[in-house]
PDB file of N, CA and C in Angstrom:
ATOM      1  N   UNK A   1       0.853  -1.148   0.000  1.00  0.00           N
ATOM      2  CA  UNK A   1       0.000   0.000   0.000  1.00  0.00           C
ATOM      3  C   UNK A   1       0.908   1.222   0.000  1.00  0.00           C
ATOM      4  N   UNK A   2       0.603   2.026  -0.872  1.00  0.00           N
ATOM      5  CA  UNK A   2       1.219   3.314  -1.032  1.00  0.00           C
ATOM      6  C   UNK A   2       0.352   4.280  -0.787  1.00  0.00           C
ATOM      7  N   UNK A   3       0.836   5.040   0.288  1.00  0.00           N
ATOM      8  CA  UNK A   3      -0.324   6.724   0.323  1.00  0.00           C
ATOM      9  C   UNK A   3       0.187   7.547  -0.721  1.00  0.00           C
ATOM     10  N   UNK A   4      -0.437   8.506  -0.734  1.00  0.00           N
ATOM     11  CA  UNK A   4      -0.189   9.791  -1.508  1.00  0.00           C
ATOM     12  C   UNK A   4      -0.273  11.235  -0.871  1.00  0.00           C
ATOM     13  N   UNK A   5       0.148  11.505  -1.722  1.00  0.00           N
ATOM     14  CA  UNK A   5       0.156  13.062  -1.175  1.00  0.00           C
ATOM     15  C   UNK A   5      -1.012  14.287  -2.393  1.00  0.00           C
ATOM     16  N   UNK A   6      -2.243  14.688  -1.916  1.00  0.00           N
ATOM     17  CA  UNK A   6      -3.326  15.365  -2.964  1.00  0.00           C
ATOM     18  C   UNK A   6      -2.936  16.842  -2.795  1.00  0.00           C
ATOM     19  N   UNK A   7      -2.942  17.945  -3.554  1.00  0.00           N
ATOM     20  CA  UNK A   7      -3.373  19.325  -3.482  1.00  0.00           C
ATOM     21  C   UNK A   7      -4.261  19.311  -4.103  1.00  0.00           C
ATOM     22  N   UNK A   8      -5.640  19.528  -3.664  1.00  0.00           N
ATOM     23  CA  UNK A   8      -7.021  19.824  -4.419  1.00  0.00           C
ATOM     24  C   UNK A   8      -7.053  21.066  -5.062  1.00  0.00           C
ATOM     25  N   UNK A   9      -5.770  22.086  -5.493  1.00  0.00           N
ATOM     26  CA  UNK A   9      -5.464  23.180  -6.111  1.00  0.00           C
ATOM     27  C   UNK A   9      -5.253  23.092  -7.160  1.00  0.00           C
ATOM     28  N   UNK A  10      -4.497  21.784  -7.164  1.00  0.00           N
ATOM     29  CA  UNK A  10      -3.058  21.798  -8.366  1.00  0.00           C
ATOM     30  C   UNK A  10      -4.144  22.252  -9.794  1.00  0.00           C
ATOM     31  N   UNK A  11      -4.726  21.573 -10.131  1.00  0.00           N
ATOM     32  CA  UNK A  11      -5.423  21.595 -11.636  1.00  0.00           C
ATOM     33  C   UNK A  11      -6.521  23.069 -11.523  1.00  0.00           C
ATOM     34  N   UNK A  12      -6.579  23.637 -13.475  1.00  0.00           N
ATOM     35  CA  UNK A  12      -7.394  24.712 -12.783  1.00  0.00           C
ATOM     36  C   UNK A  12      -9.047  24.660 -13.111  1.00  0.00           C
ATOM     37  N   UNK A  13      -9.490  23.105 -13.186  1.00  0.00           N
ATOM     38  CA  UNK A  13     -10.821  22.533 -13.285  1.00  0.00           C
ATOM     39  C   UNK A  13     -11.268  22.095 -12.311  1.00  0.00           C
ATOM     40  N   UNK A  14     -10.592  22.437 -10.895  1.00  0.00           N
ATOM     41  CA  UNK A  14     -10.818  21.531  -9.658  1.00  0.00           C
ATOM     42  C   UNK A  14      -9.916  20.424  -9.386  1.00  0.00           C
ATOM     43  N   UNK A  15      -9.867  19.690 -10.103  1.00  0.00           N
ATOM     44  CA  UNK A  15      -9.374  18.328 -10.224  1.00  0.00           C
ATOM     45  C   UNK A  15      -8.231  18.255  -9.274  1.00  0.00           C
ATOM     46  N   UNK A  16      -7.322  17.151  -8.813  1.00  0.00           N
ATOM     47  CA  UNK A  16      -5.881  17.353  -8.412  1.00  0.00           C
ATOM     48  C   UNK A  16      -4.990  16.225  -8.654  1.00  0.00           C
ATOM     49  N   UNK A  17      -3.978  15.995  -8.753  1.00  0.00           N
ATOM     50  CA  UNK A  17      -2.837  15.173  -8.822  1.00  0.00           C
ATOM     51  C   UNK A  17      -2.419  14.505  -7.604  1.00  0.00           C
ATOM     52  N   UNK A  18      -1.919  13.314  -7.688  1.00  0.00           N
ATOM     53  CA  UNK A  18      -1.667  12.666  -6.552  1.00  0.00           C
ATOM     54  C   UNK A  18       0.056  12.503  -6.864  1.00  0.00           C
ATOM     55  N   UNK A  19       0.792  12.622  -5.859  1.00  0.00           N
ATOM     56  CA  UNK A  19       2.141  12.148  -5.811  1.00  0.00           C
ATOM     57  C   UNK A  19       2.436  11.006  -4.410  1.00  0.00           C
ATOM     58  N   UNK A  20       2.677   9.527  -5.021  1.00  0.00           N
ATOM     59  CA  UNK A  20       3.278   8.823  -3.732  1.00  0.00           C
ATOM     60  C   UNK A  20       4.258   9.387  -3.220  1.00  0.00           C
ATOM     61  N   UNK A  21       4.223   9.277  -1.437  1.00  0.00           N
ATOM     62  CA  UNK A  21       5.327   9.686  -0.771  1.00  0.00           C
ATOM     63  C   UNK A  21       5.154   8.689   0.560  1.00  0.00           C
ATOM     64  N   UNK A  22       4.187   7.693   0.832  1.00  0.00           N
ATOM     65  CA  UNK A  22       4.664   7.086   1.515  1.00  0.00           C
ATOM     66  C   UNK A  22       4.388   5.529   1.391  1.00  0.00           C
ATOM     67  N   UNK A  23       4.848   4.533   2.000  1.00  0.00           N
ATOM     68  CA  UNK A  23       5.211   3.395   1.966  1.00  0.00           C
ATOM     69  C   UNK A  23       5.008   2.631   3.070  1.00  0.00           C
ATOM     70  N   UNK A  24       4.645   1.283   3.292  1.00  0.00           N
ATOM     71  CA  UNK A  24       4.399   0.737   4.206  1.00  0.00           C
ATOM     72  C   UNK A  24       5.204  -0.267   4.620  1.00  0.00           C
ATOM     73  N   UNK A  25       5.580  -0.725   5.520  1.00  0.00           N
ATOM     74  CA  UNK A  25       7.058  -1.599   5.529  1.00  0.00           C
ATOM     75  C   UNK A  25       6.855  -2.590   6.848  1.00  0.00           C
ATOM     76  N   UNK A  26       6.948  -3.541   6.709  1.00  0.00           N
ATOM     77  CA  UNK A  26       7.218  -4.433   7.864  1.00  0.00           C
ATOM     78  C   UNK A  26       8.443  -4.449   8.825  1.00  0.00           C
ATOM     79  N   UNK A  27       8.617  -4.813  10.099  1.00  0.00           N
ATOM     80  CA  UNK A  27       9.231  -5.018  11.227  1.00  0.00           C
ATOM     81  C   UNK A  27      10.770  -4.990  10.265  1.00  0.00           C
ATOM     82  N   UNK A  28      11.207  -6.071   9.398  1.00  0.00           N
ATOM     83  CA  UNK A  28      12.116  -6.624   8.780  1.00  0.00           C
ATOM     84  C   UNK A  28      12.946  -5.952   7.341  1.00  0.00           C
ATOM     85  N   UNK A  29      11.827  -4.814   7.226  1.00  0.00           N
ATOM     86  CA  UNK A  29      12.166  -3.763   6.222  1.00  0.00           C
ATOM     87  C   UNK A  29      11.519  -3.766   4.487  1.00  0.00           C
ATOM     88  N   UNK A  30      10.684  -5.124   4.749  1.00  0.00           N
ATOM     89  CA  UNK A  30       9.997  -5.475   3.509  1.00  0.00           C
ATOM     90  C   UNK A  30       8.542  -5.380   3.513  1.00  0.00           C
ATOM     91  N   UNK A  31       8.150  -4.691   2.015  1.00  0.00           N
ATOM     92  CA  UNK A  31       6.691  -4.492   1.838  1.00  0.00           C
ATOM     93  C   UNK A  31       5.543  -5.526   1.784  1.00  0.00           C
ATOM     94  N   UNK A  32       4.444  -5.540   3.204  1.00  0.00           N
ATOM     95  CA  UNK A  32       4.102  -7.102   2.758  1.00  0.00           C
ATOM     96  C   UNK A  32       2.690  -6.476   2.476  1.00  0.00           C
ATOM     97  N   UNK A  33       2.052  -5.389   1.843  1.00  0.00           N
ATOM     98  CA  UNK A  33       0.692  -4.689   2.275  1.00  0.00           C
ATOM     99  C   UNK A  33       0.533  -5.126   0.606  1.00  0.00           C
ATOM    100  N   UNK A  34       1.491  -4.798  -0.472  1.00  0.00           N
ATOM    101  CA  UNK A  34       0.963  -4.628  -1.547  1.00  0.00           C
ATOM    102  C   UNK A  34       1.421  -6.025  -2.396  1.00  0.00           C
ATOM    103  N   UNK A  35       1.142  -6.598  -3.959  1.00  0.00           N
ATOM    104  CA  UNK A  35       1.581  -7.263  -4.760  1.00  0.00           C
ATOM    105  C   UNK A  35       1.140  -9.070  -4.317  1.00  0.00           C
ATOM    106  N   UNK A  36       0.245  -9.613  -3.322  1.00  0.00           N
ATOM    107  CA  UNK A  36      -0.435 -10.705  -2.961  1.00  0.00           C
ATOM    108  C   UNK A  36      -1.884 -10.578  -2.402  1.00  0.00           C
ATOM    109  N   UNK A  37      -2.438 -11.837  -3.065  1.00  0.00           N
ATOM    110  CA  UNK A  37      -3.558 -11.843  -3.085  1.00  0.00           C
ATOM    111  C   UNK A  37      -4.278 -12.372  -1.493  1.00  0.00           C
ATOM    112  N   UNK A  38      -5.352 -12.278  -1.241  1.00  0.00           N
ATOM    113  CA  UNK A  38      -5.977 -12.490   0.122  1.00  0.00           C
ATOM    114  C   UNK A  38      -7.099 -13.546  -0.358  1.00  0.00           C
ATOM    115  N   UNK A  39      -6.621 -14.904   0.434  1.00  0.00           N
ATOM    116  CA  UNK A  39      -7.189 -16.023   0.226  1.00  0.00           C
ATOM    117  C   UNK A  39      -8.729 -16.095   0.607  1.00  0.00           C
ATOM    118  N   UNK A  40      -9.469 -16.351  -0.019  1.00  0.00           N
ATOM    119  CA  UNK A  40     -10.902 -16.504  -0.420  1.00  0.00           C
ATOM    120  C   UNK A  40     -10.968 -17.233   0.787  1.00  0.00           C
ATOM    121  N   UNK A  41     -12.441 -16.969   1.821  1.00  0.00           N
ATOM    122  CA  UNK A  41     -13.008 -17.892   2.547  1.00  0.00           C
ATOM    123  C   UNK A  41     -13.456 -19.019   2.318  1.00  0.00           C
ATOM    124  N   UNK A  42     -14.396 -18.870   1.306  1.00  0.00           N
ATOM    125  CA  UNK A  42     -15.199 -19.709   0.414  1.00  0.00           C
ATOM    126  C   UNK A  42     -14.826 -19.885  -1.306  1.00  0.00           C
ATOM    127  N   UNK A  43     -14.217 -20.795  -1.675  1.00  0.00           N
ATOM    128  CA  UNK A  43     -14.029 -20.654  -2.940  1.00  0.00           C
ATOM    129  C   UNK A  43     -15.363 -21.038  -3.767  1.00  0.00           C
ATOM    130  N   UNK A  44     -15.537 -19.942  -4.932  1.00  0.00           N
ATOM    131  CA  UNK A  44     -17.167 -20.269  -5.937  1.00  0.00           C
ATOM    132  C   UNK A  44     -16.486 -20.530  -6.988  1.00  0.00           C
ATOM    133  N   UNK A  45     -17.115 -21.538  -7.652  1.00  0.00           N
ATOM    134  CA  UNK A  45     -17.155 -21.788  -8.960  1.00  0.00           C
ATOM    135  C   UNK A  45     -17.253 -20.980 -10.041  1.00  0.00           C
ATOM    136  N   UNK A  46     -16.884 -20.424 -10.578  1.00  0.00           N
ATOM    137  CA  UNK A  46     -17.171 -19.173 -11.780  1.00  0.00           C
ATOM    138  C   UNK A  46     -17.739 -20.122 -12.903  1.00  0.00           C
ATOM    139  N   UNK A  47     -19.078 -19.953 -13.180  1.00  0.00           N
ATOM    140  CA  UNK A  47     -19.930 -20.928 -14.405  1.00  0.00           C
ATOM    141  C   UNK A  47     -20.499 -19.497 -15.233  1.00  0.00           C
ATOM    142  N   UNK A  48     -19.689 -19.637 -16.485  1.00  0.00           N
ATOM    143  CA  UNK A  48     -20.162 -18.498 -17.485  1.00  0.00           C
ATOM    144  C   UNK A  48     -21.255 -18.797 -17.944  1.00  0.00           C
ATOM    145  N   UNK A  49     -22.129 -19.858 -18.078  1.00  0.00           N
ATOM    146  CA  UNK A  49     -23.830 -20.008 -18.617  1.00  0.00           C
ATOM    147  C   UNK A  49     -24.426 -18.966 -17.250  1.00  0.00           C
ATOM    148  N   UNK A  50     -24.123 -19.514 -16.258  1.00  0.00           N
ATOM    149  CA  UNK A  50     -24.736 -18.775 -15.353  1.00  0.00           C
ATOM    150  C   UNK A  50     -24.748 -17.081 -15.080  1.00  0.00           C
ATOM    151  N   UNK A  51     -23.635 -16.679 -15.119  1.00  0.00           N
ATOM    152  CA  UNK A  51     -23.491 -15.602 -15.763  1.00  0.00           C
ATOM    153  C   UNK A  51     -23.895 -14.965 -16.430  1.00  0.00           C
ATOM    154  N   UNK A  52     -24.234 -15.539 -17.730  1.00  0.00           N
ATOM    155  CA  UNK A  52     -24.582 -14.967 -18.892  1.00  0.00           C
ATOM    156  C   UNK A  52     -26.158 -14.869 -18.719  1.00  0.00           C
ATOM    157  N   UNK A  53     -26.225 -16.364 -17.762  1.00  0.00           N
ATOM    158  CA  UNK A  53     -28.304 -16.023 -17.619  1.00  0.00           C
ATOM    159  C   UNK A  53     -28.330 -14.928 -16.578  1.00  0.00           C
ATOM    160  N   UNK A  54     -27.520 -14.121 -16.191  1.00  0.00           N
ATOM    161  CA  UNK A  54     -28.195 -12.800 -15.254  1.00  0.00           C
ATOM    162  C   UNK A  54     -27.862 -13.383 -13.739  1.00  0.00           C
ATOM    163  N   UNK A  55     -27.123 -14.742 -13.540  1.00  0.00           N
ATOM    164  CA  UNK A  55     -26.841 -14.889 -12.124  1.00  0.00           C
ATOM    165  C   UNK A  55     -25.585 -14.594 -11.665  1.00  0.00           C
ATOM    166  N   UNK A  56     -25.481 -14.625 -10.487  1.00  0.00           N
ATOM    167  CA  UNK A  56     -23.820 -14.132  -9.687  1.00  0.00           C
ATOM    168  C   UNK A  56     -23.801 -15.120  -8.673  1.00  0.00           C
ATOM    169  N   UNK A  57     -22.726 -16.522  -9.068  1.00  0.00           N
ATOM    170  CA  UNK A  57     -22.628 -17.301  -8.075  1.00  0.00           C
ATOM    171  C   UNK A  57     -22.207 -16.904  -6.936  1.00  0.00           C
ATOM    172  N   UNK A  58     -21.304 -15.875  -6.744  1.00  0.00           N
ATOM    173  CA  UNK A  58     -20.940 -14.987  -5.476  1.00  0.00           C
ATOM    174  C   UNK A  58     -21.771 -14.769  -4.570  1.00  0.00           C
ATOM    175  N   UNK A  59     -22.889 -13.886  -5.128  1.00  0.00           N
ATOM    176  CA  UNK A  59     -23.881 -13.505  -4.115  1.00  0.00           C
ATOM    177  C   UNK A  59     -24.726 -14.875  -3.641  1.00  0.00           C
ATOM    178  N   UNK A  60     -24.716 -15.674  -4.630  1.00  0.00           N
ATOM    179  CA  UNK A  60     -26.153 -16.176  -4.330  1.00  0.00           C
ATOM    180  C   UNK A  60     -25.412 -17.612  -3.446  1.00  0.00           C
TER     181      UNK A  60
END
């Protein structure tokens, strides 16, 4: 996970730019927040007929 840093000034439509400036780091000096995935409780089947008929095995 990377923060940023916003000025809601910078642009002159409102808008603003983000610049990273900080970083998250473990005890040991290595990044463990970003680049791995978080293991599913429940693994679902992904069935594209089902899908396609308007269902979401997820929710249901």
């Amino acid at each position: 996970m990377v923060g940023h840093y916003t000025n809601p000034l910078d642009l002159l439509d409102g808008g603003f730019a983000g610049t990273s400036n900080l970083a998250f780091y473990t005890t040991n000096g290595t990044r463990d927040v970003e680049n791995h995935d978080v293991p599913p409780d429940v693994e679902v089947e992904y069935e594209l007929q089902a899908v396609r008929a308007g269902h979401d095995p997820q929710l249901e």
